[in-house]
PDB file of N, CA and C in Angstrom:
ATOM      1  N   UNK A   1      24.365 -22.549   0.366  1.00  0.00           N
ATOM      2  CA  UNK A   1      23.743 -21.267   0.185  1.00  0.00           C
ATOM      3  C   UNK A   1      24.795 -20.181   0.358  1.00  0.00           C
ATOM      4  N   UNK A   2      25.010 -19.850  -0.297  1.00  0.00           N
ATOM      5  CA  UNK A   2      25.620 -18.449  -0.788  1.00  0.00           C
ATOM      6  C   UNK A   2      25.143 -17.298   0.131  1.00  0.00           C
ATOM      7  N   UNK A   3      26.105 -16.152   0.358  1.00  0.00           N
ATOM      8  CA  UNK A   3      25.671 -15.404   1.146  1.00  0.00           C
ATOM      9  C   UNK A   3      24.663 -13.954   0.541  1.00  0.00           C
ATOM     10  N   UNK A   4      25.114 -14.238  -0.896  1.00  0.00           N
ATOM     11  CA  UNK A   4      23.960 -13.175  -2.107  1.00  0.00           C
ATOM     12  C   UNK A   4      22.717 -13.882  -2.449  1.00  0.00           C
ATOM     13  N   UNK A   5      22.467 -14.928  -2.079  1.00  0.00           N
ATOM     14  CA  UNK A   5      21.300 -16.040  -2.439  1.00  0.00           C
ATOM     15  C   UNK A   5      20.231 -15.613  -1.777  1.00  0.00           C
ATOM     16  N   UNK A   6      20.321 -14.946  -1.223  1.00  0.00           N
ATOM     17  CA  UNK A   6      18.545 -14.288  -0.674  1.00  0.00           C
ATOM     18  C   UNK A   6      18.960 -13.423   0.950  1.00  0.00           C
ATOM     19  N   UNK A   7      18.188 -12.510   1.035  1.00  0.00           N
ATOM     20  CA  UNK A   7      18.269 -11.275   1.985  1.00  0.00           C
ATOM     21  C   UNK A   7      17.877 -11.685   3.126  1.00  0.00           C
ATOM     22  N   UNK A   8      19.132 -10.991   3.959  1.00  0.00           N
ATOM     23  CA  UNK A   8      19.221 -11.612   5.155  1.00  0.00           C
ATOM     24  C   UNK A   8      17.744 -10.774   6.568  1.00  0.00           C
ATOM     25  N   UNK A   9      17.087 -10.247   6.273  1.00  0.00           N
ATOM     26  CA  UNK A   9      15.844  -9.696   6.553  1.00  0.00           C
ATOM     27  C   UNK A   9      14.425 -10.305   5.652  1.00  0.00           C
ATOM     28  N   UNK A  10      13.399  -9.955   6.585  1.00  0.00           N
ATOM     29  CA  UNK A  10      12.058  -9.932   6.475  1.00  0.00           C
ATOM     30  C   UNK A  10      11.702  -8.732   5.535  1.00  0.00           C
ATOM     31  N   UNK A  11      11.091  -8.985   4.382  1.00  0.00           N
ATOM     32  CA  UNK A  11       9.984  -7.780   3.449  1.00  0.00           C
ATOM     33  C   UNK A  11       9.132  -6.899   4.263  1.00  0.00           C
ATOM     34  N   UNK A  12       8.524  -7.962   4.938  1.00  0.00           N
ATOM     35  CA  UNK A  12       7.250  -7.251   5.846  1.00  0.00           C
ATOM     36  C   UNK A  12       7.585  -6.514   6.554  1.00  0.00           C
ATOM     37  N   UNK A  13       8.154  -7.554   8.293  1.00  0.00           N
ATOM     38  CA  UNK A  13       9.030  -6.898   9.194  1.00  0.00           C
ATOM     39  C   UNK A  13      10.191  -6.263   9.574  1.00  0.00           C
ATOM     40  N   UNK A  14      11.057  -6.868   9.012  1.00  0.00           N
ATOM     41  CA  UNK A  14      12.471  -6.515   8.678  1.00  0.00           C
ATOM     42  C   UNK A  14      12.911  -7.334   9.774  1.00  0.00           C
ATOM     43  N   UNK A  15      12.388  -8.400  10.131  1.00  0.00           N
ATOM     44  CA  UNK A  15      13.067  -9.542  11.151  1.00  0.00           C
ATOM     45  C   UNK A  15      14.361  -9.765  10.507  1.00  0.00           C
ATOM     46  N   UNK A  16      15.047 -10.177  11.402  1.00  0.00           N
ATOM     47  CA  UNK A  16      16.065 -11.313  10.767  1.00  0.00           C
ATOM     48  C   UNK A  16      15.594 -12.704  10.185  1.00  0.00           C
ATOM     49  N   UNK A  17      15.917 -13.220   8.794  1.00  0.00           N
ATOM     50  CA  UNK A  17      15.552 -14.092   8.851  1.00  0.00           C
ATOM     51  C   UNK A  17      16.552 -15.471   9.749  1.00  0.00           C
ATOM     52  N   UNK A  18      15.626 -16.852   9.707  1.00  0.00           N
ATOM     53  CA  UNK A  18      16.545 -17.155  10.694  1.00  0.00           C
ATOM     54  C   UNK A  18      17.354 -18.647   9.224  1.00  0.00           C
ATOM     55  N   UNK A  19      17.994 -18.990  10.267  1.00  0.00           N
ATOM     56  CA  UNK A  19      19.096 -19.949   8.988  1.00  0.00           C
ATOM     57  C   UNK A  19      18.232 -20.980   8.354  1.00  0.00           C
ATOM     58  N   UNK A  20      17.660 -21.580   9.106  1.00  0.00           N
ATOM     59  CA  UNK A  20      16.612 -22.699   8.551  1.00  0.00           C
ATOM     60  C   UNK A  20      15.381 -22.423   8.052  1.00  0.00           C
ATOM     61  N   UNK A  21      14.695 -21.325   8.576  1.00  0.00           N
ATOM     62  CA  UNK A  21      13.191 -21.367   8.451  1.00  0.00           C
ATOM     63  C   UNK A  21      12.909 -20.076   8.014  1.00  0.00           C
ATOM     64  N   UNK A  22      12.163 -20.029   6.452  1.00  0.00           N
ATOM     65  CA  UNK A  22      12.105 -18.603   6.152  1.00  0.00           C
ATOM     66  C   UNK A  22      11.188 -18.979   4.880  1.00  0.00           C
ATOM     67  N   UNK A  23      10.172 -18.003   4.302  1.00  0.00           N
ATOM     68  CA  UNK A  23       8.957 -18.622   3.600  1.00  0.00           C
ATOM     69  C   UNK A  23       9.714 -17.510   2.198  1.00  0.00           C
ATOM     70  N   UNK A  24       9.276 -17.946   0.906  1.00  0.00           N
ATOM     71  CA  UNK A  24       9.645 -17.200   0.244  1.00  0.00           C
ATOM     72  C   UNK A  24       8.230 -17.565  -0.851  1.00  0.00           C
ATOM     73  N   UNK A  25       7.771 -16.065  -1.094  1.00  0.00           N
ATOM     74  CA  UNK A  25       6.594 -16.021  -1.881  1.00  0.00           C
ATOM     75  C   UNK A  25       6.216 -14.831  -2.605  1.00  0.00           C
ATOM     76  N   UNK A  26       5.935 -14.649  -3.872  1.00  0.00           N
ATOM     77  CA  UNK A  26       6.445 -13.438  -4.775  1.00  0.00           C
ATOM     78  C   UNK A  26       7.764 -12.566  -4.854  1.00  0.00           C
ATOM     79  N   UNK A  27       8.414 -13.513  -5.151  1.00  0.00           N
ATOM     80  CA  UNK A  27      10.251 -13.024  -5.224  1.00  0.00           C
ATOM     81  C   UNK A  27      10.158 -12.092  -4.352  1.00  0.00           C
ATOM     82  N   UNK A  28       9.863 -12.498  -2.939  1.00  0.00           N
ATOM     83  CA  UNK A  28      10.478 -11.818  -2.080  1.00  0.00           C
ATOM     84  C   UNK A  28      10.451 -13.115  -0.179  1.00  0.00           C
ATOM     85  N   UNK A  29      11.645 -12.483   0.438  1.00  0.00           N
ATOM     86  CA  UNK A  29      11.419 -13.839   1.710  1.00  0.00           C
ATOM     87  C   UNK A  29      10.506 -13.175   2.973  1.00  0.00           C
ATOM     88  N   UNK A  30       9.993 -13.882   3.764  1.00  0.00           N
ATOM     89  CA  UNK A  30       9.196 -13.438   4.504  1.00  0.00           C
ATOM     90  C   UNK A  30       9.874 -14.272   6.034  1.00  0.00           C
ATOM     91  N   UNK A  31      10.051 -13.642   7.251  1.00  0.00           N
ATOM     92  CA  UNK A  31       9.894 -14.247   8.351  1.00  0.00           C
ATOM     93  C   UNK A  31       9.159 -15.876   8.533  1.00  0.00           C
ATOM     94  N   UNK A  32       7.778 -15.420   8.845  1.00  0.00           N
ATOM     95  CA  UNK A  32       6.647 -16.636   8.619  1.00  0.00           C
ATOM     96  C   UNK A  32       5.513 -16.525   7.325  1.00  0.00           C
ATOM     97  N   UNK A  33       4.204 -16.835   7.381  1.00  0.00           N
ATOM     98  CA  UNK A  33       3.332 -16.938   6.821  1.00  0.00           C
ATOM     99  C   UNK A  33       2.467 -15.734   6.762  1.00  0.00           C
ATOM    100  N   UNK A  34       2.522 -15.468   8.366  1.00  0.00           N
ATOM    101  CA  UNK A  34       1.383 -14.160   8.930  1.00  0.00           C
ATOM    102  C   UNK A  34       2.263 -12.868   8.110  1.00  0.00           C
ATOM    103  N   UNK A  35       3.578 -12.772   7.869  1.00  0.00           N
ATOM    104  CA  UNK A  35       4.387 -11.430   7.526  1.00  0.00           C
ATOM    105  C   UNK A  35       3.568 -11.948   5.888  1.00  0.00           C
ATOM    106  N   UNK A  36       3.605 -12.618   5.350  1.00  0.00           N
ATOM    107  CA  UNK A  36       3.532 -12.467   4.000  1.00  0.00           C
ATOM    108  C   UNK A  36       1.609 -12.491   3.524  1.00  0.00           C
ATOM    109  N   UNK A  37       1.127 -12.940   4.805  1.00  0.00           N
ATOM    110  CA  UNK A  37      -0.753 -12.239   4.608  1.00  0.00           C
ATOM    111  C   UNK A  37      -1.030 -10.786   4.896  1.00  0.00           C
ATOM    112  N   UNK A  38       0.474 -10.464   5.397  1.00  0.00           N
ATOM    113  CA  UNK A  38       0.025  -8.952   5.999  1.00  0.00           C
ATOM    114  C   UNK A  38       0.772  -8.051   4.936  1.00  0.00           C
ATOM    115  N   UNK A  39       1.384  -8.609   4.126  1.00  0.00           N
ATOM    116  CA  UNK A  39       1.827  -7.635   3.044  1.00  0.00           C
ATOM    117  C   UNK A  39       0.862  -7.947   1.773  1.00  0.00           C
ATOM    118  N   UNK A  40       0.315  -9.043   1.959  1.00  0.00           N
ATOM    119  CA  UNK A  40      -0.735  -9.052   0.810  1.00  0.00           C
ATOM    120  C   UNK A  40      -1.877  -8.658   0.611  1.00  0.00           C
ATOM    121  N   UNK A  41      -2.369  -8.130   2.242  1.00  0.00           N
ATOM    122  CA  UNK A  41      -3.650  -7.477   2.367  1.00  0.00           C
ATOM    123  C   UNK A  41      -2.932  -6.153   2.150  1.00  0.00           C
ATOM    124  N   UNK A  42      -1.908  -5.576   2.232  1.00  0.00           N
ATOM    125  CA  UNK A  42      -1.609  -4.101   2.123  1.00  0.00           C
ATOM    126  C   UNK A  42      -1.591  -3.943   0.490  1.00  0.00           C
ATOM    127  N   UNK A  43      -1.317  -5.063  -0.464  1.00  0.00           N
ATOM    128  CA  UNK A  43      -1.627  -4.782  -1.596  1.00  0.00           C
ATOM    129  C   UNK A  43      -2.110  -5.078  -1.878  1.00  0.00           C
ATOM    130  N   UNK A  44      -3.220  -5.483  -1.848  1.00  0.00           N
ATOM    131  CA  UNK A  44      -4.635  -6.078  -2.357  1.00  0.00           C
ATOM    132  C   UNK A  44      -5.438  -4.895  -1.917  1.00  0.00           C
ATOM    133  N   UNK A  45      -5.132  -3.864  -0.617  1.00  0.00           N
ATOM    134  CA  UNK A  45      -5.964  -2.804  -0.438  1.00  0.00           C
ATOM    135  C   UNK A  45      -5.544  -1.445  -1.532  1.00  0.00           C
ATOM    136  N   UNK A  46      -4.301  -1.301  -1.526  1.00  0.00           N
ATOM    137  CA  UNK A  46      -3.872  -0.541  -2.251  1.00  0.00           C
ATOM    138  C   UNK A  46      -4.176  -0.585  -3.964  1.00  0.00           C
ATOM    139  N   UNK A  47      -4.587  -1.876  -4.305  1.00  0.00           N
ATOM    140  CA  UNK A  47      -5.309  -2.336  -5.613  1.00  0.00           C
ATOM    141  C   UNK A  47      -6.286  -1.686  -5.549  1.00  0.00           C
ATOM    142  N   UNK A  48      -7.012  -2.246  -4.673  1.00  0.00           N
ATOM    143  CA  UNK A  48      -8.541  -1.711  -4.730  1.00  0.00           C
ATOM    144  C   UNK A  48      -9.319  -0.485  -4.622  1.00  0.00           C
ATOM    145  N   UNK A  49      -8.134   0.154  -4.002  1.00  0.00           N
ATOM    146  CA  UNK A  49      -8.177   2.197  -4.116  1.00  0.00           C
ATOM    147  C   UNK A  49      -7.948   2.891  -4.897  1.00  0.00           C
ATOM    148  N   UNK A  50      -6.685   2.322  -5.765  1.00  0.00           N
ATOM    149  CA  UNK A  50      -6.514   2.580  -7.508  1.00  0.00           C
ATOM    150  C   UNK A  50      -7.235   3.004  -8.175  1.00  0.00           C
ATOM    151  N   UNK A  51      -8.178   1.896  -8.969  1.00  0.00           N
ATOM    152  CA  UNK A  51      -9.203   1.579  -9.508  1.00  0.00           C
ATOM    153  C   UNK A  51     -10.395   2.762  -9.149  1.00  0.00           C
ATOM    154  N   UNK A  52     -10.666   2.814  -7.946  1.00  0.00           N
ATOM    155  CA  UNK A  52     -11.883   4.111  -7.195  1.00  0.00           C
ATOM    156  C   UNK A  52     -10.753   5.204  -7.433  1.00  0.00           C
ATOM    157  N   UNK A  53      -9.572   6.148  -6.970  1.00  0.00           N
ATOM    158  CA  UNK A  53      -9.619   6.961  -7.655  1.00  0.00           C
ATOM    159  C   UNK A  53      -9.499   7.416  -9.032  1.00  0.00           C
ATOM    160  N   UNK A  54      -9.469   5.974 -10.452  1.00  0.00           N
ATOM    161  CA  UNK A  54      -9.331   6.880 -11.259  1.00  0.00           C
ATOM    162  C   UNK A  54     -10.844   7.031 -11.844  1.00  0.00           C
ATOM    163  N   UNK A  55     -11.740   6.348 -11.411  1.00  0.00           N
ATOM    164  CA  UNK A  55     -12.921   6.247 -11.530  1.00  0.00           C
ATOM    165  C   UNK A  55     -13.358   7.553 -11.067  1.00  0.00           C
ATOM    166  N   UNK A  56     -13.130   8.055  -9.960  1.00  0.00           N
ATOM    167  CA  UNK A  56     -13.804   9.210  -9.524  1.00  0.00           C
ATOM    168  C   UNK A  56     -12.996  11.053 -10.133  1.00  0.00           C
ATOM    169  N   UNK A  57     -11.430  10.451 -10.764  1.00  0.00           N
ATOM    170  CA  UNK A  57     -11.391  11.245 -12.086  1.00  0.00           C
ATOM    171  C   UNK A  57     -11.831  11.517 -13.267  1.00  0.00           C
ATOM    172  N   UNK A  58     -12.279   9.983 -13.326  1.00  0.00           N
ATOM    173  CA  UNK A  58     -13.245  10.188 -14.750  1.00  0.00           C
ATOM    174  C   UNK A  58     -14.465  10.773 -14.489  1.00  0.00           C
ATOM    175  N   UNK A  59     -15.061  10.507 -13.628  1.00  0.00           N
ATOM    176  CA  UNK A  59     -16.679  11.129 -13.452  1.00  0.00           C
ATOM    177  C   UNK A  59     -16.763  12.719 -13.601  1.00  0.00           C
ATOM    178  N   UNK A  60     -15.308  13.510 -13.239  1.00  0.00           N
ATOM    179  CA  UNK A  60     -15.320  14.830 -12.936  1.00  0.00           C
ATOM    180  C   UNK A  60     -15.162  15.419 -14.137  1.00  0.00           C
ATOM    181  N   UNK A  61     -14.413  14.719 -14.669  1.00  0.00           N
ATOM    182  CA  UNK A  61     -13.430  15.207 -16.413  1.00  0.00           C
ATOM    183  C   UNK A  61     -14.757  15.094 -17.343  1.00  0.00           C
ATOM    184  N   UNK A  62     -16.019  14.700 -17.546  1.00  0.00           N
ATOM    185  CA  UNK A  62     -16.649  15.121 -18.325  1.00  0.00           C
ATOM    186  C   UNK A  62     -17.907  16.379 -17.932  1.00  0.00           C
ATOM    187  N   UNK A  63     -17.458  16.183 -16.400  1.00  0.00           N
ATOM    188  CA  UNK A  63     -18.825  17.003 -16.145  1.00  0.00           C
ATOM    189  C   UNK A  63     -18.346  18.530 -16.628  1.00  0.00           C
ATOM    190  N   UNK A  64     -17.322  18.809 -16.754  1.00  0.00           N
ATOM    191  CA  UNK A  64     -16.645  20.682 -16.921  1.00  0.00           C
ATOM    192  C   UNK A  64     -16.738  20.967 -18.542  1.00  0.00           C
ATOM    193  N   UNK A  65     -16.820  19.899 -19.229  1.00  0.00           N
ATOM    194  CA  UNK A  65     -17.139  20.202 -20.591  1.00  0.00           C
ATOM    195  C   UNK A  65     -18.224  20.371 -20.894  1.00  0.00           C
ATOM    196  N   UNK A  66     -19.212  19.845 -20.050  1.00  0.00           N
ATOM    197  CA  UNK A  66     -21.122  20.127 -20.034  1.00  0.00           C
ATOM    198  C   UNK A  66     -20.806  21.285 -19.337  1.00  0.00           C
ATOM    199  N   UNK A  67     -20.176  21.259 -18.096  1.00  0.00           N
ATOM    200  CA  UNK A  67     -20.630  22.988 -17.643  1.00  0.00           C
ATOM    201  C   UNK A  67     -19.995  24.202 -18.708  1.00  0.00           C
ATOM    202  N   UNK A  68     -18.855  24.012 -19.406  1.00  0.00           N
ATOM    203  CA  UNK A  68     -18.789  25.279 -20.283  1.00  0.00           C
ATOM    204  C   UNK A  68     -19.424  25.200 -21.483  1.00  0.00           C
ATOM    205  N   UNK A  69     -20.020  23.548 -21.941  1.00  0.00           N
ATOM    206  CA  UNK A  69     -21.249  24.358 -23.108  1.00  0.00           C
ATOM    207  C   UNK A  69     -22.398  25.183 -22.729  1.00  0.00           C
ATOM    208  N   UNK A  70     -22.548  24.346 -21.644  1.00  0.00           N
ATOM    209  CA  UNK A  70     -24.033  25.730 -20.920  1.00  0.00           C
ATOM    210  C   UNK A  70     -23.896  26.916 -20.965  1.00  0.00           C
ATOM    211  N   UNK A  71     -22.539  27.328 -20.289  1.00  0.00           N
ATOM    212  CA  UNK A  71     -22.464  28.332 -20.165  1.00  0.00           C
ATOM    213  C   UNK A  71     -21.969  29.321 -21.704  1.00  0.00           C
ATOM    214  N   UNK A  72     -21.678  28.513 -22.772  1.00  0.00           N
ATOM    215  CA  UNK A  72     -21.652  29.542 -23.778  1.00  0.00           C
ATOM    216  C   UNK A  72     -23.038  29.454 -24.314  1.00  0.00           C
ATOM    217  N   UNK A  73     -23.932  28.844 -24.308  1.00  0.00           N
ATOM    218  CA  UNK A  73     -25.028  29.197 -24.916  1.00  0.00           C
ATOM    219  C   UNK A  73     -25.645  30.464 -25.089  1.00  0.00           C
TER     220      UNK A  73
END
């Protein structure tokens, strides 16, 4: 192993990783198991908030075109 062959830190934590034991899962290395469930619930939440705000842009963006036909009537 090469010393450019993968980063000498944790994604999650920024542990050191150690020489033998180190998990690697979505091209990136992780400490253990628990560092790489805890970066996947941070994007799996961040997914799921996406989605709700552009939803709650769309709901707004048609209502101002009903309020200025009313109002030119």
């Amino acid at each position: 192993m090469g010393s450019g062959s993968r980063p000498a830190t944790c994604a999650s934590c920024g542990k050191r990783l150690s020489r033998k034991l180190w998990y690697y899962r979505n091209e990136k290395f992780f400490c253990k198991k628990r560092c790489f469930d805890t970066e996947q619930a941070k994007t799996d939440s961040a997914k799921a908030q996406a989605p709700q705000a552009k939803s709650a842009e769309t709901k707004e963006q048609p209502k101002k075109p009903a309020e200025e036909a009313s109002a030119t009537s």
